[in-house]
Each structure stands twice: as structure tokens, then as C-alpha cells.
PDB file of N, CA and C in Angstrom:
ATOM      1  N   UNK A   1      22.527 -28.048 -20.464  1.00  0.00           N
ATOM      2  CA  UNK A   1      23.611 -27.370 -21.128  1.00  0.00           C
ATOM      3  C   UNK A   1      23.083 -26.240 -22.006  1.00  0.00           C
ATOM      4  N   UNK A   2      21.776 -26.817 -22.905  1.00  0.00           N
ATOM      5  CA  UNK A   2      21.166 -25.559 -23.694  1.00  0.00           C
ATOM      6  C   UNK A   2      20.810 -24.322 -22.850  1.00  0.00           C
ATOM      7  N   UNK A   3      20.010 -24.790 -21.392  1.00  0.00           N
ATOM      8  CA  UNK A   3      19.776 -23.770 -20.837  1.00  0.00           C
ATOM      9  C   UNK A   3      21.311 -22.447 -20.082  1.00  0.00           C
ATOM     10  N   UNK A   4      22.154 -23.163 -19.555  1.00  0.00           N
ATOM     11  CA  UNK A   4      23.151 -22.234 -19.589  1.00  0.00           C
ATOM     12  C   UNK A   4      23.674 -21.957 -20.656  1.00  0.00           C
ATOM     13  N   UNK A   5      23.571 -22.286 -21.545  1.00  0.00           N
ATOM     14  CA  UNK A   5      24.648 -21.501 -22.369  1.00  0.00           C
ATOM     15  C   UNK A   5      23.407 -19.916 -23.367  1.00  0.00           C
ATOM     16  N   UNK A   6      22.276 -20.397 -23.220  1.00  0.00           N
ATOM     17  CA  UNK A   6      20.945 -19.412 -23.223  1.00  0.00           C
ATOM     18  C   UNK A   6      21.498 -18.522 -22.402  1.00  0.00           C
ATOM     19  N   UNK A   7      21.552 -18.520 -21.065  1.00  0.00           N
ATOM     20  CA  UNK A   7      21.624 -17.972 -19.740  1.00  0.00           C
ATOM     21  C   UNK A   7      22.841 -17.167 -19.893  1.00  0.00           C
ATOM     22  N   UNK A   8      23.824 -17.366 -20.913  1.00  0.00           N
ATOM     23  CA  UNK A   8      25.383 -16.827 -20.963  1.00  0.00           C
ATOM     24  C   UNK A   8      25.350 -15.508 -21.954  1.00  0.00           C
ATOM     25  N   UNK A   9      24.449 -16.351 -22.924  1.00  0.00           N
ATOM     26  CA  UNK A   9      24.654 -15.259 -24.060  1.00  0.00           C
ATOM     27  C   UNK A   9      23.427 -14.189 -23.330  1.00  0.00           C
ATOM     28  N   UNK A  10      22.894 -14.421 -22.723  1.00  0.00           N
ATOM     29  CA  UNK A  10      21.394 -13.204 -22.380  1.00  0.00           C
ATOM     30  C   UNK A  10      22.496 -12.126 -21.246  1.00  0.00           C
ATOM     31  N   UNK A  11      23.317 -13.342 -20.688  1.00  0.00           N
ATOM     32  CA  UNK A  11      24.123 -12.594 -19.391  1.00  0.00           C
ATOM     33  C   UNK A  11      24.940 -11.634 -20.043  1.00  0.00           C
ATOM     34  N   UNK A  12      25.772 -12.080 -21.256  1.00  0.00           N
ATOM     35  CA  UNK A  12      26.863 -11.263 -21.730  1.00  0.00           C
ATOM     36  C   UNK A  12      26.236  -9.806 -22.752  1.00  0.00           C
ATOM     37  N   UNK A  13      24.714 -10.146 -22.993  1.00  0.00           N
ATOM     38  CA  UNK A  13      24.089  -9.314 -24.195  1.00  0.00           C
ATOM     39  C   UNK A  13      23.528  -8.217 -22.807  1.00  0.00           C
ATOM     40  N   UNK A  14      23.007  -8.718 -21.879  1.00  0.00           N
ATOM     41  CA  UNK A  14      22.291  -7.839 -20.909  1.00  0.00           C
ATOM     42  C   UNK A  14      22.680  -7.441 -19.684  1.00  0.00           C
ATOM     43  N   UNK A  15      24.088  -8.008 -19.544  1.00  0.00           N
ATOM     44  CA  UNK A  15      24.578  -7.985 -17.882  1.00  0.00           C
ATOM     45  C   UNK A  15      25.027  -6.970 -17.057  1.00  0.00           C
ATOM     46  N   UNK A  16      24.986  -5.429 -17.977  1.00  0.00           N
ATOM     47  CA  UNK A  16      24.532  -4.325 -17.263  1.00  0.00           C
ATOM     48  C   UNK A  16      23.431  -3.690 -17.088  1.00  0.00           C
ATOM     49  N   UNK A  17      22.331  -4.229 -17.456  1.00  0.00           N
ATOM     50  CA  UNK A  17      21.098  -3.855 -17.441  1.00  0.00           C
ATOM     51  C   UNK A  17      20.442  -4.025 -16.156  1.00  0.00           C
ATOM     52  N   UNK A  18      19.949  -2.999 -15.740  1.00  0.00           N
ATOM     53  CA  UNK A  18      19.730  -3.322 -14.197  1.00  0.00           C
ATOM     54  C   UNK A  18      17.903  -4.109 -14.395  1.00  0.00           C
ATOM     55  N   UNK A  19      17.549  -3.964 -15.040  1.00  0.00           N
ATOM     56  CA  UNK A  19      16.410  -5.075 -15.139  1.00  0.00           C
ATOM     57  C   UNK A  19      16.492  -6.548 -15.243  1.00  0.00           C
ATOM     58  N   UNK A  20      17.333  -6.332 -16.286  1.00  0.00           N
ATOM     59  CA  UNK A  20      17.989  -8.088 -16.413  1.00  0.00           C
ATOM     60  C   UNK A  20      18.757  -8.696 -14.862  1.00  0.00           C
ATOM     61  N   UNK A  21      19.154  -8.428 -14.887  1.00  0.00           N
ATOM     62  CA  UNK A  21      19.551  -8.627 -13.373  1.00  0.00           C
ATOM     63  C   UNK A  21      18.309  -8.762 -12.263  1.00  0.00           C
ATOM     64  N   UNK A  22      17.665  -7.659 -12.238  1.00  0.00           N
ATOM     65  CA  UNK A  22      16.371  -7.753 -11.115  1.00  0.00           C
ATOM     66  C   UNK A  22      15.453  -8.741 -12.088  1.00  0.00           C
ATOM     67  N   UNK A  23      15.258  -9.102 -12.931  1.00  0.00           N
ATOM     68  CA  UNK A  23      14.659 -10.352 -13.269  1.00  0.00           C
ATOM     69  C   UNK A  23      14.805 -11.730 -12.909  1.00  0.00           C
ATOM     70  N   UNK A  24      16.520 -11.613 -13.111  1.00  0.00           N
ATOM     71  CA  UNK A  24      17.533 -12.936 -13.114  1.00  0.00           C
ATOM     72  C   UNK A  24      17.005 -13.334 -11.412  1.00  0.00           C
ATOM     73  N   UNK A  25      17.134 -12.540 -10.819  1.00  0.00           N
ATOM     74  CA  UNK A  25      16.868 -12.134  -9.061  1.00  0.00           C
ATOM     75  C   UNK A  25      15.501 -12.976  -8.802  1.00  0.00           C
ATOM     76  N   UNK A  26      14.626 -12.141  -9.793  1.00  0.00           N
ATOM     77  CA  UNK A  26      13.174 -12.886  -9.147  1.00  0.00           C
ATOM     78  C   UNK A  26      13.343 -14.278  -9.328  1.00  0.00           C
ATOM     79  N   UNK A  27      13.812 -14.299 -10.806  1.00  0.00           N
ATOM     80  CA  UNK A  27      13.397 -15.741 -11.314  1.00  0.00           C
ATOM     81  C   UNK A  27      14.098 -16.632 -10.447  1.00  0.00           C
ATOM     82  N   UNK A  28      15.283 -16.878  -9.916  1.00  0.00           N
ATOM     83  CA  UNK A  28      15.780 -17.614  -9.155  1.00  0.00           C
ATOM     84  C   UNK A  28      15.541 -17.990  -7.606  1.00  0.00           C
ATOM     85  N   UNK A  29      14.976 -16.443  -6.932  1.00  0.00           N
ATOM     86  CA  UNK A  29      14.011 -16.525  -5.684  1.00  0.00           C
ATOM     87  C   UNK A  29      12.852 -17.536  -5.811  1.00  0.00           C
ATOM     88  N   UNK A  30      12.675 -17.363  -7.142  1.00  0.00           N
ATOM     89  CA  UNK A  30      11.114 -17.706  -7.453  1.00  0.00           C
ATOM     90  C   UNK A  30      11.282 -19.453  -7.268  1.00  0.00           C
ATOM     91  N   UNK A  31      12.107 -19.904  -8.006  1.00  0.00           N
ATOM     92  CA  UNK A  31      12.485 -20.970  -7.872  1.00  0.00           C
ATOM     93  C   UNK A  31      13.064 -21.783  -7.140  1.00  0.00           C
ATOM     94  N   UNK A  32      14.034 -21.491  -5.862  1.00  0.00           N
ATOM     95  CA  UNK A  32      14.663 -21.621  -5.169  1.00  0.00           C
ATOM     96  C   UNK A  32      12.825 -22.004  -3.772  1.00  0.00           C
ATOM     97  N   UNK A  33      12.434 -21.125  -4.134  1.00  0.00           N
ATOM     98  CA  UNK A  33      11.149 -21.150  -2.981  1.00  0.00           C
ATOM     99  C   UNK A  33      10.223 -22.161  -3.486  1.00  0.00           C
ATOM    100  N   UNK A  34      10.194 -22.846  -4.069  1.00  0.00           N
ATOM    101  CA  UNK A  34       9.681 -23.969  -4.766  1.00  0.00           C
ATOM    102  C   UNK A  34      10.108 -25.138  -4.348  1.00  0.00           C
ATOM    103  N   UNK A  35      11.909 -25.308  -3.859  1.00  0.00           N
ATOM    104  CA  UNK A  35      12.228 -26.461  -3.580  1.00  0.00           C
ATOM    105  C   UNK A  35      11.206 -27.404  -2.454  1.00  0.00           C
ATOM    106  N   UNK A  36      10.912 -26.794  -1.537  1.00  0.00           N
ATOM    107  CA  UNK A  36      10.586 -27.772  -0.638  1.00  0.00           C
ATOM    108  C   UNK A  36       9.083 -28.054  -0.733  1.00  0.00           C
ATOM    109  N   UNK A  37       8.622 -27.683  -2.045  1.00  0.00           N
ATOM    110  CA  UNK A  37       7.079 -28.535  -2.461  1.00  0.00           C
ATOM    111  C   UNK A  37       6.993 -29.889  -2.205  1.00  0.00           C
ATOM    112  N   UNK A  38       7.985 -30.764  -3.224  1.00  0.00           N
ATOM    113  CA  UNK A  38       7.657 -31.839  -3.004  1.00  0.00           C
ATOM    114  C   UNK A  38       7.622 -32.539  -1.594  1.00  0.00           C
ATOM    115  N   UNK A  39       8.638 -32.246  -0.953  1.00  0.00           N
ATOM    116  CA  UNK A  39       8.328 -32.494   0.435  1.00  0.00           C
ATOM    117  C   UNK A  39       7.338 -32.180   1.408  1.00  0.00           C
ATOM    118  N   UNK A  40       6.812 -30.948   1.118  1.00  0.00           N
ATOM    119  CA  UNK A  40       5.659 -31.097   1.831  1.00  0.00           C
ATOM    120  C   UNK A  40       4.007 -31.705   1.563  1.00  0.00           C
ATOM    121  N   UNK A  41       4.504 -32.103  -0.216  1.00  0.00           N
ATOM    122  CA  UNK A  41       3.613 -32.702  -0.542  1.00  0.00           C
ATOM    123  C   UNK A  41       3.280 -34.155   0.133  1.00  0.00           C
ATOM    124  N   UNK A  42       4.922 -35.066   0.113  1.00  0.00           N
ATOM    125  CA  UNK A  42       5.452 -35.700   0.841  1.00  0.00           C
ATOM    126  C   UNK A  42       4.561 -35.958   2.298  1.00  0.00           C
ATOM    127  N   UNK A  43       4.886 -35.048   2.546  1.00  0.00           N
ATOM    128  CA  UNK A  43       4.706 -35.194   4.223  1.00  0.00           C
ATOM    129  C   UNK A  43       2.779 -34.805   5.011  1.00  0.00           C
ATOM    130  N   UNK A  44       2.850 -34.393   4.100  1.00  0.00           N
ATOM    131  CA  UNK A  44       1.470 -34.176   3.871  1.00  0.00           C
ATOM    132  C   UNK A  44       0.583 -35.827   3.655  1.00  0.00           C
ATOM    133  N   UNK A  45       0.775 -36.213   2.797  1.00  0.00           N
ATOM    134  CA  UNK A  45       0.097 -37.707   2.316  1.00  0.00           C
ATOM    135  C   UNK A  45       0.549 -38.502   3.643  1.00  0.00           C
ATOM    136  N   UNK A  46       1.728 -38.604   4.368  1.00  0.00           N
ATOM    137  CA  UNK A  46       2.514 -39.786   5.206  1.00  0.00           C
ATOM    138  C   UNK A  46       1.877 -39.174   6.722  1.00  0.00           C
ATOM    139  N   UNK A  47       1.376 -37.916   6.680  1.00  0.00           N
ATOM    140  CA  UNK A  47       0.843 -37.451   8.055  1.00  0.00           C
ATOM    141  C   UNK A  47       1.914 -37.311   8.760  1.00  0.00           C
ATOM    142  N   UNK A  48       3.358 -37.655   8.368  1.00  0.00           N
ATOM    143  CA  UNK A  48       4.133 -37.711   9.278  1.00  0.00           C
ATOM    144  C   UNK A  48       5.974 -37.188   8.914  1.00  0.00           C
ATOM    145  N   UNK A  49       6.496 -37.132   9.139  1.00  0.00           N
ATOM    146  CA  UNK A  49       7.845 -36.391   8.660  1.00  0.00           C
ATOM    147  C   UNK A  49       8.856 -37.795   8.096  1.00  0.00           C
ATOM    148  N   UNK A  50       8.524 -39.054   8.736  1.00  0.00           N
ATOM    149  CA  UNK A  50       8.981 -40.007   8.369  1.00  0.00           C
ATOM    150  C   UNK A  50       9.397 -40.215   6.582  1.00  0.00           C
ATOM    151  N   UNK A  51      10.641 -40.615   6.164  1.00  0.00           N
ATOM    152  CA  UNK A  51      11.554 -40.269   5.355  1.00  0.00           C
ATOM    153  C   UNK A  51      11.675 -39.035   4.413  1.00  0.00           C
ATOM    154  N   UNK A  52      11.491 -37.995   5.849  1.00  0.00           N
ATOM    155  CA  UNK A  52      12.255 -36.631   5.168  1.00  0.00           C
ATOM    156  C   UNK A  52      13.317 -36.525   4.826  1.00  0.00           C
ATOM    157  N   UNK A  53      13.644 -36.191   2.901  1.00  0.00           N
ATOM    158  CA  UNK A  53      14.689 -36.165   2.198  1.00  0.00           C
ATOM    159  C   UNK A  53      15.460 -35.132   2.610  1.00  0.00           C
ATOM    160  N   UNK A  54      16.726 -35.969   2.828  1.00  0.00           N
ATOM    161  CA  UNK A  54      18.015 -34.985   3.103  1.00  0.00           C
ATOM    162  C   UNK A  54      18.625 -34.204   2.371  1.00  0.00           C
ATOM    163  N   UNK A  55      18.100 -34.517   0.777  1.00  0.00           N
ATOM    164  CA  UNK A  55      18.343 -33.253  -0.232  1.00  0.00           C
ATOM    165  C   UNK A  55      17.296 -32.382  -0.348  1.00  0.00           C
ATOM    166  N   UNK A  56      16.488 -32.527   0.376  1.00  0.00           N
ATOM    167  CA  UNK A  56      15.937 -30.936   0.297  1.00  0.00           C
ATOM    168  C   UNK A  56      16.178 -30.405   2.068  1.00  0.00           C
ATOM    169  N   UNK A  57      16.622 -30.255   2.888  1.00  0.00           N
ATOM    170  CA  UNK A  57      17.774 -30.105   3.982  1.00  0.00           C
ATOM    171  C   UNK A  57      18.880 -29.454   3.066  1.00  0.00           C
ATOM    172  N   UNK A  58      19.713 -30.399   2.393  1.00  0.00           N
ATOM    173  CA  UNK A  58      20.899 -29.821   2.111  1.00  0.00           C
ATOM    174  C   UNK A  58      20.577 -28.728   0.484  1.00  0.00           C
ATOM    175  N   UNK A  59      19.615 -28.597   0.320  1.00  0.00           N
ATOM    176  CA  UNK A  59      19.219 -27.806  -0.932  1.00  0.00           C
ATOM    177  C   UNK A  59      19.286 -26.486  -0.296  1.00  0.00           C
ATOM    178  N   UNK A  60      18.073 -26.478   1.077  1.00  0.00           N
ATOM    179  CA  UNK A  60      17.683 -25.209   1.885  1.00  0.00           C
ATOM    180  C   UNK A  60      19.236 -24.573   2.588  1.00  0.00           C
ATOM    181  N   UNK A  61      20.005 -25.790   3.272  1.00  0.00           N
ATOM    182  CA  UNK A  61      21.007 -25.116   3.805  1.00  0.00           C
ATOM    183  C   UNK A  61      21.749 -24.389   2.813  1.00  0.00           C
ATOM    184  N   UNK A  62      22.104 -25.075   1.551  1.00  0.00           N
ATOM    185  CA  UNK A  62      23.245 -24.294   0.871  1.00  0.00           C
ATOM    186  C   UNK A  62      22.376 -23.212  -0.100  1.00  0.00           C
ATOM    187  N   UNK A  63      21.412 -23.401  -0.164  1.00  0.00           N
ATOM    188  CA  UNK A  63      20.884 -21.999  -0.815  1.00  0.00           C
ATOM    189  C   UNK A  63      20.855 -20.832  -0.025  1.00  0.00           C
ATOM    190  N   UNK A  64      20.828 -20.845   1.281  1.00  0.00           N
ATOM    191  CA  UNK A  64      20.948 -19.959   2.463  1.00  0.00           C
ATOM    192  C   UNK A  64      22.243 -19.665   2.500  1.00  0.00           C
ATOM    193  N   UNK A  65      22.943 -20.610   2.404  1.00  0.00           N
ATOM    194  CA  UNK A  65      25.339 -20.854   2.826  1.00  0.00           C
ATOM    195  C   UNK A  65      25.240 -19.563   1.420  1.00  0.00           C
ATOM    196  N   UNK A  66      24.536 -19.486   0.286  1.00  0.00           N
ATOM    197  CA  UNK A  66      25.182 -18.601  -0.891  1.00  0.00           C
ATOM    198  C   UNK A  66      24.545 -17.326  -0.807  1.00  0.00           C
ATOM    199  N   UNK A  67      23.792 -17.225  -0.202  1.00  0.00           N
ATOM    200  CA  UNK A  67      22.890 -15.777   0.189  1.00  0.00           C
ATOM    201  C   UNK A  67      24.129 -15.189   1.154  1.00  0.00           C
TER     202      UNK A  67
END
């Protein structure tokens, strides 16, 4: 909750700033490309794909569905 409401007031103080924005951009690429670490950390140790999590599936699909 602290972090959005951080995220609101920076949005409403900076949200024509075309940097703030191309920041907001990286930082969320940046993060978004991170999701499927643990899983391949995952899958990595098991040698094998055996109980690949379906929330990181449905993380990748709907981060793609909002692009």
C-alpha cells in the first residue's frame, strides 16, 4: 500500500515528464523480466520441467494480454 501510494504522489508530481515515464517503463520491463527466475531456478535443480508453476504461465501470459 506504502509503495503505491509513493508511486501516486511521484505519478501526480511527475506524470508529464517524459523521463519519469521512460523510467516508470524501464523499471517495470525490468521487473516483469525477472518473473520467470525462480522457475528456472526451479527447473534447473529438478533437471526436469516437472511441477512447472502455473503462476508463472499465467504471470507471462497476462503480462503479454497488457502489452
Amino acid at each position: 500500500m506504502t509503495f503505491r501510494l509513493c508511486l501516486s504522489i511521484l505519478f501526480l508530481i511527475f506524470g508529464r515528464s517524459w523521463l519519469f515515464v521512460n523510467i516508470l517503463g524501464f523499471v517495470a520491463l525490468g521487473l516483469e523480466s525477472t518473473l520467470p527466475i525462480p522457475q528456472l531456478i526451479s527447473n534447473y535443480k529438478q533437471k526436469s520441467l516437472y511441477g512447472f508453476r502455473m503462476s508463472t504461465l499465467i504471470g507471462w501470459v497476462g503480462g503479454d494480454a497488457f502489452k
